[in-house]
PDB file of N, CA and C in Angstrom:
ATOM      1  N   UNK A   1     -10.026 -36.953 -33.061  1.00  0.00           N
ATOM      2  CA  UNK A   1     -11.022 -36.117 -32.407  1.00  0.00           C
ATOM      3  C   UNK A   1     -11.907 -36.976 -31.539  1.00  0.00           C
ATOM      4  N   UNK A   2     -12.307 -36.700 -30.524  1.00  0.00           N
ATOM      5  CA  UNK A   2     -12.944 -37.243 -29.392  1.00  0.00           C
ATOM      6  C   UNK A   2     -14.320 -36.339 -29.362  1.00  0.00           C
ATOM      7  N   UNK A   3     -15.255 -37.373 -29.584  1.00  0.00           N
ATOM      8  CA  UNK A   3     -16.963 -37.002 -29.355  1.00  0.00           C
ATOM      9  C   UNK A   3     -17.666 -37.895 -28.924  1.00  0.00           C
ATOM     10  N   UNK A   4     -17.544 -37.594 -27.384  1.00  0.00           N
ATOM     11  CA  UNK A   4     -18.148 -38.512 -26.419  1.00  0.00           C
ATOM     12  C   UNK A   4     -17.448 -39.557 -26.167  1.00  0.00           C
ATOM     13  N   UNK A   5     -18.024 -40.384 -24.999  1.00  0.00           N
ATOM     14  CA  UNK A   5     -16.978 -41.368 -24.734  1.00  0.00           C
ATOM     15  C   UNK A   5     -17.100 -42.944 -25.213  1.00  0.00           C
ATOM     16  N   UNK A   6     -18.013 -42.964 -26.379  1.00  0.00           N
ATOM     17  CA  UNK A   6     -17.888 -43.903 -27.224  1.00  0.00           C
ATOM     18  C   UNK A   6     -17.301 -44.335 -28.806  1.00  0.00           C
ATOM     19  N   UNK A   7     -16.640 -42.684 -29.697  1.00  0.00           N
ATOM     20  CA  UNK A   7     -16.411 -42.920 -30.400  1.00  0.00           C
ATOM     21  C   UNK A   7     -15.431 -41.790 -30.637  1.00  0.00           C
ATOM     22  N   UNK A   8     -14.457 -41.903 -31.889  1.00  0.00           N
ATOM     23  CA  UNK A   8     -13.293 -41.206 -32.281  1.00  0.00           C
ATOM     24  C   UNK A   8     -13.055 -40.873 -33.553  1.00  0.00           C
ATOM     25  N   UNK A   9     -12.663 -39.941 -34.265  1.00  0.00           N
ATOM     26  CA  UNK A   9     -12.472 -39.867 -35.681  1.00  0.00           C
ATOM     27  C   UNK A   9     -11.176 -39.000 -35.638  1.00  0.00           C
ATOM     28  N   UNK A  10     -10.707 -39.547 -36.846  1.00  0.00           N
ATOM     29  CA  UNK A  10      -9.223 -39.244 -37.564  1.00  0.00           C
ATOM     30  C   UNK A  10      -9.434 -38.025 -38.141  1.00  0.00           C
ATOM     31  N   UNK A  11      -9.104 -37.059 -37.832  1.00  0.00           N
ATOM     32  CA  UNK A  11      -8.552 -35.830 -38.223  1.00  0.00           C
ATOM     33  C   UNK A  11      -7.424 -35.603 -39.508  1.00  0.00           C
ATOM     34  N   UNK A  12      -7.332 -35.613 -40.931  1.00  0.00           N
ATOM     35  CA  UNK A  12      -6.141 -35.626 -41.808  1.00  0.00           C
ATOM     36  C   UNK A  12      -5.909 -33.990 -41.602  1.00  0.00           C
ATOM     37  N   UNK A  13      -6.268 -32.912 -41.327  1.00  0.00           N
ATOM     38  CA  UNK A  13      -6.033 -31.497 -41.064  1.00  0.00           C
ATOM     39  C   UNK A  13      -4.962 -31.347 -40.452  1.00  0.00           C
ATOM     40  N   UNK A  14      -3.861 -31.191 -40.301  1.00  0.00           N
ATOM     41  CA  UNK A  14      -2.947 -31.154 -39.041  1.00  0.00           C
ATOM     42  C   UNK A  14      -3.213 -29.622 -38.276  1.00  0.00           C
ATOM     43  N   UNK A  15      -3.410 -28.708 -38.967  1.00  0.00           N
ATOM     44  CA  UNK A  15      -3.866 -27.346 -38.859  1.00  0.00           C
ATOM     45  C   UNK A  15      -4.329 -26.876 -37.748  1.00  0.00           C
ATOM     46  N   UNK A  16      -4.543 -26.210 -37.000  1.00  0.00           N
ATOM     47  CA  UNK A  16      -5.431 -26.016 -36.034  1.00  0.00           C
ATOM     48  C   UNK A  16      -6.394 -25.197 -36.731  1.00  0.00           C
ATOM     49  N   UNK A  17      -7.695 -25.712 -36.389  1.00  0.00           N
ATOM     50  CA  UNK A  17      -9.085 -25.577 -36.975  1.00  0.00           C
ATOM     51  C   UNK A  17      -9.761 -25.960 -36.341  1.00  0.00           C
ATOM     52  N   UNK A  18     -11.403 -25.294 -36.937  1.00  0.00           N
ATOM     53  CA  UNK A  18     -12.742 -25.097 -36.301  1.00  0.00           C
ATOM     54  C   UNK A  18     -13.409 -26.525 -37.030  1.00  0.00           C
ATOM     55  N   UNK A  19     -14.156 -27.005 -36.278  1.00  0.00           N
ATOM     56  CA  UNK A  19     -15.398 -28.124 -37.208  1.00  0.00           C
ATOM     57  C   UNK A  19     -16.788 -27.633 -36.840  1.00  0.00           C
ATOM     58  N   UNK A  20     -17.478 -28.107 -37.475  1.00  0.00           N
ATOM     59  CA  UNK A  20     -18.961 -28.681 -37.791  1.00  0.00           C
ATOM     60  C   UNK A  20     -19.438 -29.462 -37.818  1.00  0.00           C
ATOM     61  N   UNK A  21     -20.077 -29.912 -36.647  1.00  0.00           N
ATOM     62  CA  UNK A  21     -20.678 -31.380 -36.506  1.00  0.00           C
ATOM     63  C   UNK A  21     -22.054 -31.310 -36.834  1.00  0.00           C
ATOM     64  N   UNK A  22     -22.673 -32.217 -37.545  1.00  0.00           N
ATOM     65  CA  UNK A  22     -24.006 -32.276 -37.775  1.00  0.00           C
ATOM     66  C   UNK A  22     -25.185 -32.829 -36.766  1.00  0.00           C
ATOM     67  N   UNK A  23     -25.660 -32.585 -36.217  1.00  0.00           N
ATOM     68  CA  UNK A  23     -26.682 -33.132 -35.492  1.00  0.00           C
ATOM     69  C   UNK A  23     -27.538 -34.333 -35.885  1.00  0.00           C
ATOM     70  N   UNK A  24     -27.852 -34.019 -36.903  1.00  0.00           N
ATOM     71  CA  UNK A  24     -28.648 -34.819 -37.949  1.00  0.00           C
ATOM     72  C   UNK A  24     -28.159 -36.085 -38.282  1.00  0.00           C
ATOM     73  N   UNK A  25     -26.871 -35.875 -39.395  1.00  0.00           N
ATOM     74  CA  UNK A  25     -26.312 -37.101 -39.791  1.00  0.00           C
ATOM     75  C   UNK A  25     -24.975 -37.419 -39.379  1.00  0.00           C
ATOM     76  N   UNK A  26     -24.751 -36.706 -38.504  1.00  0.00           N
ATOM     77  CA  UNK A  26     -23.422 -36.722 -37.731  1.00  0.00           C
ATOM     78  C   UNK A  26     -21.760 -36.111 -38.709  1.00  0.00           C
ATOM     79  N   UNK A  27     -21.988 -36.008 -39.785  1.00  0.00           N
ATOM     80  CA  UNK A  27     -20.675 -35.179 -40.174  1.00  0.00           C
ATOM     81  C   UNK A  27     -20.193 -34.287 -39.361  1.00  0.00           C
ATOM     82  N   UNK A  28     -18.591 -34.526 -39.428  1.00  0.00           N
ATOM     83  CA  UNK A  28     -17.677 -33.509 -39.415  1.00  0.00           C
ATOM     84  C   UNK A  28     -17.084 -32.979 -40.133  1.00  0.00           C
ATOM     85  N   UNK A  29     -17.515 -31.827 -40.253  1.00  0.00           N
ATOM     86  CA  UNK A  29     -16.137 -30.971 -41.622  1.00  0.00           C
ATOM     87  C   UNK A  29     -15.472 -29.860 -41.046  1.00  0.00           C
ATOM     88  N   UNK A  30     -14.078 -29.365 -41.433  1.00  0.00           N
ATOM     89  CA  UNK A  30     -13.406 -28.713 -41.365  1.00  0.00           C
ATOM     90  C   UNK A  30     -14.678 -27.109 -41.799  1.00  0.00           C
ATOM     91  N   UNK A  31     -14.522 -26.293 -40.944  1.00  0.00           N
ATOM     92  CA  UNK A  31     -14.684 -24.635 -40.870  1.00  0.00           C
ATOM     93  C   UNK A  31     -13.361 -23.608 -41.153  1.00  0.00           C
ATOM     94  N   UNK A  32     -13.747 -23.444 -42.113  1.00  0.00           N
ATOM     95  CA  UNK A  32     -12.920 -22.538 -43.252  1.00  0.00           C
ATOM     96  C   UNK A  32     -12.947 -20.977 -42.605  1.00  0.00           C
ATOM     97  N   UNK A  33     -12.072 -21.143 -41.416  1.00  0.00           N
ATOM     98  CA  UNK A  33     -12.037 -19.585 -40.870  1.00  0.00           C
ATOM     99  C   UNK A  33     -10.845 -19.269 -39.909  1.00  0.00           C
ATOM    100  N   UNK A  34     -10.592 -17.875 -39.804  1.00  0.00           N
ATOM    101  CA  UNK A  34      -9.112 -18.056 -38.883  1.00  0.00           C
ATOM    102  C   UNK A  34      -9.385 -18.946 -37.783  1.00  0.00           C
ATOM    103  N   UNK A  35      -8.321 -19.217 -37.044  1.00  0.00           N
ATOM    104  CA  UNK A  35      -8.401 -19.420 -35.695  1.00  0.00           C
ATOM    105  C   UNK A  35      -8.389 -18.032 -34.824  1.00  0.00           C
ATOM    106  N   UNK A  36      -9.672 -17.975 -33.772  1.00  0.00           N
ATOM    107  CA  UNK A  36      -9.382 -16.843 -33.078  1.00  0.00           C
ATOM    108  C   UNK A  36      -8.500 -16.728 -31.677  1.00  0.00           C
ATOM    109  N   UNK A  37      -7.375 -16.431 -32.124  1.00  0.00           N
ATOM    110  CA  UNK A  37      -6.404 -16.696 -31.227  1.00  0.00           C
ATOM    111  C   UNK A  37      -6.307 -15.731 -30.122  1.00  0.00           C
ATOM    112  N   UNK A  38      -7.058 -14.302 -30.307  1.00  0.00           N
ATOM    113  CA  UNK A  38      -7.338 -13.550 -29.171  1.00  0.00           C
ATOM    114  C   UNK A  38      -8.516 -14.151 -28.058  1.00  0.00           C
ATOM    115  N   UNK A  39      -9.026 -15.156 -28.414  1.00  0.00           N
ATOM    116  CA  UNK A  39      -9.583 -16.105 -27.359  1.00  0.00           C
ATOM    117  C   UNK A  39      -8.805 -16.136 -25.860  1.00  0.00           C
ATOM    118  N   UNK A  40      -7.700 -16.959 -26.603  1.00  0.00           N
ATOM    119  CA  UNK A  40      -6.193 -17.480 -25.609  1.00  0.00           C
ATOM    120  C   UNK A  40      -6.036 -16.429 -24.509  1.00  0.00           C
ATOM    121  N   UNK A  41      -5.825 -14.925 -25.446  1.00  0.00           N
ATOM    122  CA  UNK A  41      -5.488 -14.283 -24.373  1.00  0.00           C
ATOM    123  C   UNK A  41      -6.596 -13.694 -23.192  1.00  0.00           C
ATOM    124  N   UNK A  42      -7.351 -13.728 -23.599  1.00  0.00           N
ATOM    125  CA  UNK A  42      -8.821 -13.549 -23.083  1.00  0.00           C
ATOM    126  C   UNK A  42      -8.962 -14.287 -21.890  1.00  0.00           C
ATOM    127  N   UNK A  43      -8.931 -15.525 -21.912  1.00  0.00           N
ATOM    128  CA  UNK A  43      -9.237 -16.342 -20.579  1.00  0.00           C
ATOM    129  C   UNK A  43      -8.015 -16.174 -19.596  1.00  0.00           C
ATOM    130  N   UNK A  44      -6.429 -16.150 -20.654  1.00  0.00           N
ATOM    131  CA  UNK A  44      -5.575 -15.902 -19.446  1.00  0.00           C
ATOM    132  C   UNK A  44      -6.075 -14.905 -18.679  1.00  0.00           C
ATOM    133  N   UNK A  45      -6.300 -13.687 -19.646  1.00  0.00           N
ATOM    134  CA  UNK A  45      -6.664 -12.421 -18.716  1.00  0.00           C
ATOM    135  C   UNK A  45      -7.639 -12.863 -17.283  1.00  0.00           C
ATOM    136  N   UNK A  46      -8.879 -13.404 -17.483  1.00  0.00           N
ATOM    137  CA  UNK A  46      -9.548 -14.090 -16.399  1.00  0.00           C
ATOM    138  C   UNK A  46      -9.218 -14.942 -15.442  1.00  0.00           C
ATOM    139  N   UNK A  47      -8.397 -15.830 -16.007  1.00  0.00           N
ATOM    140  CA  UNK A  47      -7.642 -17.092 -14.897  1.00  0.00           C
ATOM    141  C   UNK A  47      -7.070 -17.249 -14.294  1.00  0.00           C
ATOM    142  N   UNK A  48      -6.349 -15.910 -15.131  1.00  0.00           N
ATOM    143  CA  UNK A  48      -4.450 -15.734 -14.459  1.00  0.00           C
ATOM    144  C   UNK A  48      -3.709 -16.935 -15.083  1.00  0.00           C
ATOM    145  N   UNK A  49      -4.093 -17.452 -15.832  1.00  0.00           N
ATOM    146  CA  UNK A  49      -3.377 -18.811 -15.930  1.00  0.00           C
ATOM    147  C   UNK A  49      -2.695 -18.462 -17.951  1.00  0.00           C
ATOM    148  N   UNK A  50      -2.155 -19.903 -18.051  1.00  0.00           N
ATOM    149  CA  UNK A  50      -1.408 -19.963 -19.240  1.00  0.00           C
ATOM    150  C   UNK A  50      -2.656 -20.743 -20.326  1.00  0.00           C
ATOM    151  N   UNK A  51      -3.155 -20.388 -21.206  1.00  0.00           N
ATOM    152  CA  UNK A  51      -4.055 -21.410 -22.468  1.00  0.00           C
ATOM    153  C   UNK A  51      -2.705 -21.658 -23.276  1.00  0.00           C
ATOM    154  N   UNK A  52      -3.035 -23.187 -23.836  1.00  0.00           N
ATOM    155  CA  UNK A  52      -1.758 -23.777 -24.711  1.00  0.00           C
ATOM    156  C   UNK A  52      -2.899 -23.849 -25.706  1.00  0.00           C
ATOM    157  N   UNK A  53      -4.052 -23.911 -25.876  1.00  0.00           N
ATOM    158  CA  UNK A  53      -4.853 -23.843 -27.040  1.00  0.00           C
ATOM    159  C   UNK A  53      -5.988 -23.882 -26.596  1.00  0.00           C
ATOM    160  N   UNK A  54      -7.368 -23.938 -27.471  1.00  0.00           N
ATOM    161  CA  UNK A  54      -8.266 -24.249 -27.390  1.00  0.00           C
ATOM    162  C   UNK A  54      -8.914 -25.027 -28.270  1.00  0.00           C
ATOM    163  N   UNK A  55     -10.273 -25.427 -28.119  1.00  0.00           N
ATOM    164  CA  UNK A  55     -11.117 -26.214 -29.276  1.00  0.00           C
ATOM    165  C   UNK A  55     -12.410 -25.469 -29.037  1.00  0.00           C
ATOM    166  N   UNK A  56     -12.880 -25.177 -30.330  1.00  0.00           N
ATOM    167  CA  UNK A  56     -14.209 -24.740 -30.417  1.00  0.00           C
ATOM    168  C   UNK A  56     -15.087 -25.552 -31.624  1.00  0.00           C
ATOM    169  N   UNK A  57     -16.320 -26.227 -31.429  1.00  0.00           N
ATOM    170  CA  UNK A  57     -16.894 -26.121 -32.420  1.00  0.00           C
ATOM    171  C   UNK A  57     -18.595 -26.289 -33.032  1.00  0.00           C
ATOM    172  N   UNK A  58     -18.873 -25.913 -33.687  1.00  0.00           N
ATOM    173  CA  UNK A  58     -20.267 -25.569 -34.020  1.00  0.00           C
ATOM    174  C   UNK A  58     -21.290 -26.643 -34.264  1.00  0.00           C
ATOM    175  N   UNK A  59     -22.010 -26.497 -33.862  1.00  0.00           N
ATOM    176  CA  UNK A  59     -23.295 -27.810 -33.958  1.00  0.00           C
ATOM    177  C   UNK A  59     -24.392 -27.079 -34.596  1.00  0.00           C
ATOM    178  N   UNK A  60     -25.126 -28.423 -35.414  1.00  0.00           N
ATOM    179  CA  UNK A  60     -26.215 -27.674 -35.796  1.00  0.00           C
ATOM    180  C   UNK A  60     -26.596 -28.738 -37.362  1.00  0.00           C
ATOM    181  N   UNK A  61     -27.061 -28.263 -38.251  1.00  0.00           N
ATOM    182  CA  UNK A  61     -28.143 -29.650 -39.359  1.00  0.00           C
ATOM    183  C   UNK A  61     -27.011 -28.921 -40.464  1.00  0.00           C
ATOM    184  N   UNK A  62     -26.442 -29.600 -41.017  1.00  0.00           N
ATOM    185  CA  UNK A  62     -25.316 -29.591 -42.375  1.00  0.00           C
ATOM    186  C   UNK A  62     -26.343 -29.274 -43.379  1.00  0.00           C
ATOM    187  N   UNK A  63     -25.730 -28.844 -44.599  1.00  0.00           N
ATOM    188  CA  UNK A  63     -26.698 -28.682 -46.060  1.00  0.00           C
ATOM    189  C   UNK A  63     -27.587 -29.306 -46.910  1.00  0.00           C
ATOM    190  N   UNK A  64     -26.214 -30.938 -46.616  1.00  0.00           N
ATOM    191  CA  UNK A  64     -27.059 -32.111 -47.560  1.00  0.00           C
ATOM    192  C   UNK A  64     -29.165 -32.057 -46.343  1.00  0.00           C
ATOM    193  N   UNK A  65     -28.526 -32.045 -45.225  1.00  0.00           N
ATOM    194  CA  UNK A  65     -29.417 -32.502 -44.111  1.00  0.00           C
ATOM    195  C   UNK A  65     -31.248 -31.459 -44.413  1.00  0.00           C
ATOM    196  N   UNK A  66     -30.238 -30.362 -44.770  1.00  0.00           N
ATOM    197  CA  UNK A  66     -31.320 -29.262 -45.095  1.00  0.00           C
ATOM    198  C   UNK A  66     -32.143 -29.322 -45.992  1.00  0.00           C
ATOM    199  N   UNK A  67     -31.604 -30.359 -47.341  1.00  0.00           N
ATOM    200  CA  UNK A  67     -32.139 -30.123 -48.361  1.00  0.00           C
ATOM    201  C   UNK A  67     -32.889 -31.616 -48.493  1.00  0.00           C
ATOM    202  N   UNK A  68     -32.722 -32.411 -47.441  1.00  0.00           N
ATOM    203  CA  UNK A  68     -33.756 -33.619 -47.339  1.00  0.00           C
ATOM    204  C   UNK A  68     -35.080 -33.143 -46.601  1.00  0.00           C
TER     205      UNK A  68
END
């Protein structure tokens, strides 16, 4: 996974999936939810074009972060 152009993290998920990055303390965790794959067709509809996938994912202060 690529976040920003100074650093990289290993993904063990092979899955296609959502994350959660922390603002705070910087975690990433896997988001426990479908993939919304009517996305895909959505932008073709707009582009005219072909989506081979997408990436989405959520930012914002994790739990441990909350409870400091």
């Amino acid at each position: 996974l690529k976040y920003g152009s100074t650093f990289r993290r290993f993904d063990g998920n092979a899955q296609i999936h959502y994350h959660f990055v922390c603002l705070r303390c910087g975690q990433v965790c896997d988001v426990n939810m479908p993939v919304l794959t009517g996305l895909d067709q959505q932008v073709e509809d707009i582009i005219g074009g072909k989506v081979e996938k997408h990436r989405l994912e959520f930012y914002g202060t994790c739990a441990q972060c909350l409870r400091e």
